[in-house]
Protein backbone atom coordinates (compact mmCIF):
# COMPACT_ATOMS: atom_id res chain seq x y z
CA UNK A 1 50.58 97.14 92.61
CA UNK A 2 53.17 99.92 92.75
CA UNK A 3 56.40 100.12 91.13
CA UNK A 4 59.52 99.87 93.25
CA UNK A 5 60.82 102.44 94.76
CA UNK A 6 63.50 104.29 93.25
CA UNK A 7 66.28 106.63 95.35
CA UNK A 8 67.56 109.90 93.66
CA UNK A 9 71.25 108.64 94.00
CA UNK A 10 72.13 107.14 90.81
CA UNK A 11 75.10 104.32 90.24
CA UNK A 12 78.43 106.38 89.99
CA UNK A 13 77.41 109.51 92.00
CA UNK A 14 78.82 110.37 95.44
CA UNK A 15 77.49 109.02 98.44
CA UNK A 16 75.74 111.01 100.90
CA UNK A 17 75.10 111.16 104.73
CA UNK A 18 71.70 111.43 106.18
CA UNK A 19 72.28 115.04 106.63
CA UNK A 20 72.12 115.18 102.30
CA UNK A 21 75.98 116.34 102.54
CA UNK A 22 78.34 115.09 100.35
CA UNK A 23 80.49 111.95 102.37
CA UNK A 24 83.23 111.60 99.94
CA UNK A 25 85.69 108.88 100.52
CA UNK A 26 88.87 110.08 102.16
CA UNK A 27 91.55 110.84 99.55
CA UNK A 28 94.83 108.73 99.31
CA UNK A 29 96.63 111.50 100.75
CA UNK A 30 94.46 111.62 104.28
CA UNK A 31 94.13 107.78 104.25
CA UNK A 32 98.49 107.86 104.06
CA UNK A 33 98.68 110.65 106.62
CA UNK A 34 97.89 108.34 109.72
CA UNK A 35 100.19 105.33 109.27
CA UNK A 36 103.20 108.16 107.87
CA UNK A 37 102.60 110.06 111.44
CA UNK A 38 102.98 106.75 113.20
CA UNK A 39 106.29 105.69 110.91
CA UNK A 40 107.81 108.97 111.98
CA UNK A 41 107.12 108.19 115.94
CA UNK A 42 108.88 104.98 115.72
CA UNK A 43 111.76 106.86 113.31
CA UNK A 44 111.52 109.14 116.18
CA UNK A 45 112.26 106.50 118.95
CA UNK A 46 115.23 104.73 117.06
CA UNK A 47 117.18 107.84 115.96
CA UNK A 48 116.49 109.98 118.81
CA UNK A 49 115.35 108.95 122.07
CA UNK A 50 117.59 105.42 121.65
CA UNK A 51 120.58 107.03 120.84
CA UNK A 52 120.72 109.22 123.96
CA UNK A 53 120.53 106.42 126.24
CA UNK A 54 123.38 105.47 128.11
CA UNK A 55 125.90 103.40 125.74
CA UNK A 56 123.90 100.17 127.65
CA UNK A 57 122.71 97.40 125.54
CA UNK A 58 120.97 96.43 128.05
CA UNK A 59 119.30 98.91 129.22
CA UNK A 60 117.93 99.87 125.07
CA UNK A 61 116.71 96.19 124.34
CA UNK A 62 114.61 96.83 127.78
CA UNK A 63 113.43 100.32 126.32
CA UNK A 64 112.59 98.55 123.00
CA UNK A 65 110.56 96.03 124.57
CA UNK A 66 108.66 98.88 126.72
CA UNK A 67 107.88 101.09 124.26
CA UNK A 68 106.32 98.64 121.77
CA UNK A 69 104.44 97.16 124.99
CA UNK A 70 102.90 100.58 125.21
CA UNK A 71 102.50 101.17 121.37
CA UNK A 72 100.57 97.52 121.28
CA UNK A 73 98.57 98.41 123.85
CA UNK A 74 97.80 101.72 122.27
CA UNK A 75 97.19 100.05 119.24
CA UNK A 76 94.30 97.87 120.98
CA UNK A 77 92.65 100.81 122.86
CA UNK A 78 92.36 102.73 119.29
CA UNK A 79 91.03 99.65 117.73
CA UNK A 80 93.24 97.37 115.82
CA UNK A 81 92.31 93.58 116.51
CA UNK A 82 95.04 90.63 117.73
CA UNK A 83 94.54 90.08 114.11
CA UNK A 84 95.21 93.24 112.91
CA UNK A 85 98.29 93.25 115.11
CA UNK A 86 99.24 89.38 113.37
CA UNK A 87 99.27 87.78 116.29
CA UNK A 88 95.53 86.42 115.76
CA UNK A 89 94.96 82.49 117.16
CA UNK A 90 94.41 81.18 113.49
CA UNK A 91 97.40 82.09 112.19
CA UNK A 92 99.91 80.62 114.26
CA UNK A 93 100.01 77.31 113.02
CA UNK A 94 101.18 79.14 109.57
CA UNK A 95 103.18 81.64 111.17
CA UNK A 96 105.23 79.12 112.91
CA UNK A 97 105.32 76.73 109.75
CA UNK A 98 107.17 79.48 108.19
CA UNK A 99 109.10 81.36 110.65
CA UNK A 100 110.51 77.96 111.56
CA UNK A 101 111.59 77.25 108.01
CA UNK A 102 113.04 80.37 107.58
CA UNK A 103 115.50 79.80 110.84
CA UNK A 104 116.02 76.10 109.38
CA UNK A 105 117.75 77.66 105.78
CA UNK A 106 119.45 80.16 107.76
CA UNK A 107 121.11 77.49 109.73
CA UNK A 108 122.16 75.76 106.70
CA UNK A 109 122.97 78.51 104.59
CA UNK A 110 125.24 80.12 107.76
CA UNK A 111 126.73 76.51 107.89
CA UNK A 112 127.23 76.23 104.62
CA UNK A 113 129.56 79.39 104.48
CA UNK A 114 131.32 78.66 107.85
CA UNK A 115 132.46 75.32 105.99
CA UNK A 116 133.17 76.91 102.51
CA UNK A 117 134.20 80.40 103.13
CA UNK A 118 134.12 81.41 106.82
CA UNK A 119 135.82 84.92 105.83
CA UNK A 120 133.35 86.27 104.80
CA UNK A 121 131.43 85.98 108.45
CA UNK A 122 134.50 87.55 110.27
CA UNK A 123 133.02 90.66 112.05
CA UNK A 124 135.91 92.49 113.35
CA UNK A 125 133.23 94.82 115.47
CA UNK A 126 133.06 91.13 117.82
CA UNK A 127 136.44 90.78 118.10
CA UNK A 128 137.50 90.62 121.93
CA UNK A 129 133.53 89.81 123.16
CA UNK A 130 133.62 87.06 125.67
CA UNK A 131 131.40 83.92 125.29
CA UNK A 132 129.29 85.31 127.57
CA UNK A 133 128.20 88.38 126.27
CA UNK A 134 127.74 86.99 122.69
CA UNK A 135 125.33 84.11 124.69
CA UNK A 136 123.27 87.24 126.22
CA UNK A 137 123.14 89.11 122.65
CA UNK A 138 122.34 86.09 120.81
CA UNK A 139 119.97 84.31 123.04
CA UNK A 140 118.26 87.48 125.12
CA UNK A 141 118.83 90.85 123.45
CA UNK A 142 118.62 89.94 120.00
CA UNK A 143 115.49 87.84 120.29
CA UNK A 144 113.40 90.12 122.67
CA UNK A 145 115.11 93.97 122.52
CA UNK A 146 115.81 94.28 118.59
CA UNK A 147 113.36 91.19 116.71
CA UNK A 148 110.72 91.13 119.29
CA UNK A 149 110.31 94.51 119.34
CA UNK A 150 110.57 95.30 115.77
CA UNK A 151 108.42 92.74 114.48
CA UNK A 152 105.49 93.86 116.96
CA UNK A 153 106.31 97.35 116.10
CA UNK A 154 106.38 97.19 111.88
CA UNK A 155 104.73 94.28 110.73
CA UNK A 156 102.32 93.79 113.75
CA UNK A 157 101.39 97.78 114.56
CA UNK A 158 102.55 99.78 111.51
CA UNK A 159 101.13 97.13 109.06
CA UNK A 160 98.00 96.33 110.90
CA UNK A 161 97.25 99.89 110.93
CA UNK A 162 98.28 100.91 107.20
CA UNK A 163 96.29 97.80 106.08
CA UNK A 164 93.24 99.15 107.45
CA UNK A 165 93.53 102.33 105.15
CA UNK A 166 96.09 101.55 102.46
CA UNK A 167 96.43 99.18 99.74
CA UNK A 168 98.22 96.14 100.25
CA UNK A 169 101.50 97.41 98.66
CA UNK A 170 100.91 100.89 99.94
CA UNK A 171 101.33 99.37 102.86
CA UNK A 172 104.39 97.05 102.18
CA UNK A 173 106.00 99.68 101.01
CA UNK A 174 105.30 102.42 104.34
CA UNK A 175 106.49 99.97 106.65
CA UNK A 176 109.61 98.97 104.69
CA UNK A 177 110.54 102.17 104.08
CA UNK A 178 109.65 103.31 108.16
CA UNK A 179 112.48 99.79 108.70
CA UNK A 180 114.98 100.68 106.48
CA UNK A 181 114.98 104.22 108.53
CA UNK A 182 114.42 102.48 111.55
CA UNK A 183 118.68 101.69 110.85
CA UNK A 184 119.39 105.28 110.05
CA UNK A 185 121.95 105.45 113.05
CA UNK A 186 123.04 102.28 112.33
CA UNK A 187 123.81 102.98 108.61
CA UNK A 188 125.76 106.34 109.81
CA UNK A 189 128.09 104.24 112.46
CA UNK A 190 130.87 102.77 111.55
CA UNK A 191 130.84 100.08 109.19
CA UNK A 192 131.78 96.45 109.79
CA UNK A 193 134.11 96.66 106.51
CA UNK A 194 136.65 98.88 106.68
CA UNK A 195 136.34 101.52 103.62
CA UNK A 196 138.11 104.68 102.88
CA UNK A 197 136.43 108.18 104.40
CA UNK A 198 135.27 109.67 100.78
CA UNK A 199 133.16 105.49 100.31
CA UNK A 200 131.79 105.91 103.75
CA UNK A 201 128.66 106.87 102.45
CA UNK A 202 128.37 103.56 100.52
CA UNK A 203 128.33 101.61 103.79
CA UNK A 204 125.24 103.86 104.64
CA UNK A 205 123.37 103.71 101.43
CA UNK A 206 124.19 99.65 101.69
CA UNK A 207 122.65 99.13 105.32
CA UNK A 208 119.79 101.40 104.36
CA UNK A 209 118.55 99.66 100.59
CA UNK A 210 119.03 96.18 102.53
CA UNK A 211 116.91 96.92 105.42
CA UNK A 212 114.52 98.13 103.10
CA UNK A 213 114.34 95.03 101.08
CA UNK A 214 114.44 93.26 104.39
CA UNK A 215 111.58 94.84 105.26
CA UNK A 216 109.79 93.80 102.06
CA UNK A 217 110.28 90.66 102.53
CA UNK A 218 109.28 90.52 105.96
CA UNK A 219 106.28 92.34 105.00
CA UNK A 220 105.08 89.80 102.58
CA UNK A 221 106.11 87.15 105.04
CA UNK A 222 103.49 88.93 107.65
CA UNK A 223 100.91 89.52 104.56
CA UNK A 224 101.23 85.91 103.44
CA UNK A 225 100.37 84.10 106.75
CA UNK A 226 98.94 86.66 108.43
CA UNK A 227 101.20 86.50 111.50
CA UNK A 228 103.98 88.19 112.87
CA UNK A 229 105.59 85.03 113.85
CA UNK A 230 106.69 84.13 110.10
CA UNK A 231 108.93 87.64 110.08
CA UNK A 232 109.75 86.87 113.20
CA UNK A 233 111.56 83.44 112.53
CA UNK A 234 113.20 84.86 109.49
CA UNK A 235 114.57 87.69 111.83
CA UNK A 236 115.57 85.66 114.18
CA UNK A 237 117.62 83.56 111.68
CA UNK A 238 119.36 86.36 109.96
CA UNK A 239 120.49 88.37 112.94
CA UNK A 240 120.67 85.56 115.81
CA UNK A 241 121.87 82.66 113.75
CA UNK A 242 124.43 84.98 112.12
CA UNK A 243 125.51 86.35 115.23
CA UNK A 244 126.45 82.98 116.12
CA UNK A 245 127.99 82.04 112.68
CA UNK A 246 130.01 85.08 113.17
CA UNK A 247 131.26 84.35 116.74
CA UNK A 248 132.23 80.97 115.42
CA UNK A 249 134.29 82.08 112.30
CA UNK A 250 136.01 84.72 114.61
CA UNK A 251 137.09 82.17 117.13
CA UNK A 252 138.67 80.57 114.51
């Protein structure tokens, strides 16, 4: 009877390949490099090849939804699963559960302040848009050309691929960061509250640190249930439902 065999690696020491070279693990800075290069593509796509479209809506909700066609199917051809992507079949039931909640408290709490306090919905940027054109933002370009889009883009491509590499909150935190960006035009616009030139930077700062804490929480969302379609309903509810809201207060 012989004693077992022993290996010359001992617990604690670095792994090695078959060749006897050292195999470290990749170091946080090479595991953050991939999902940073594909944060700055997107960034890349919203601040620069968006805003030198034609001033179409249009025609950039149909780029949106073409470009993350391509970047899902890129995604799927390097790898990442339905799953990864959080559109796996098991986790619609709780995707749904919770997206659909989230548009059912944004309806009431938009209600709510169109009863209360419809003031504060008044977006003077919508004042003079016909019926119709607030029907095709709020029920076609919203839905498909900015949440759509996004959704598949951050918390189905970017997170599915910096969850493969990255802690969980690593991860959180590359995608809301990439979203907040994401609004960099946006936040330099003009803002929807009229503000002195030397506080126009506050309006920036504003849109930027809420998009980013938007993007946490649609993160977790997409963590929690494992699906894009929980982000997707709260989306929807925040930036459809309050288009509506606001079309409503204006008209009166």
């Amino acid at each position: 009877m012989t004693a077992p065999h022993r290996t010359a690696t001992t617990e604690g020491a670095p792994a090695t390949s078959d060749t006897g070279e050292d195999d470290p693990a990749p170091s946080h800075w090479r595991r953050l490099a991939p999902p940073v290069a594909l944060a700055a593509l997107l960034l890349a796509w919203s601040n620069l090849v968006l805003p030198a479209l034609p001033a179409d809506a249009v025609l950039k909700a149909l780029f949106n939804v073409g470009g993350v066609a391509g970047l899902v199917v890129s995604a799927r051809l390097l790898g990442l699963t339905w799953a990864d992507l959080g559109v796996g079949r098991g986790t619609w039931g709780a995707g749904a559960r919770w997206g659909g909640a989230a548009i059912g408290i944004a309806v009431l709490g938009y209600g709510a302040v169109l009863v209360a306090a419809p003031h504060l919905l008044e977006n003077p940027q919508l004042a003079g848009a016909s019926p119709g054109a607030l029907l095709l933002r709020g029920l076609v370009l919203i839905p498909f050309g900015t949440v759509l889009a996004e959704e598949l883009a951050f918390r189905g491509v970017l997170h599915g691929h910096s969850a493969r590499s990255l802690p969980v909150r690593a991860a959180l935190g590359v995608s809301a960061v990439a979203f907040g960006l994401w609004h960099l035009t946006v936040a330099l616009g003009p803002s929807a509250v009229p503000l002195p030139p030397t506080w126009a930077w506050t309006s920036a700062l504003t849109v930027l640190a809420v998009t980013v804490v938007g993007g946490l929480t649609l993160g977790w969302l997409r963590h929690r249930t494992g699906s894009v379609l929980a982000p997707i309903g709260l989306h929807l509810g925040t930036n459809a439902v309050g288009l509506v809201a606001a079309g409503v207060a204006l008209a009166h």
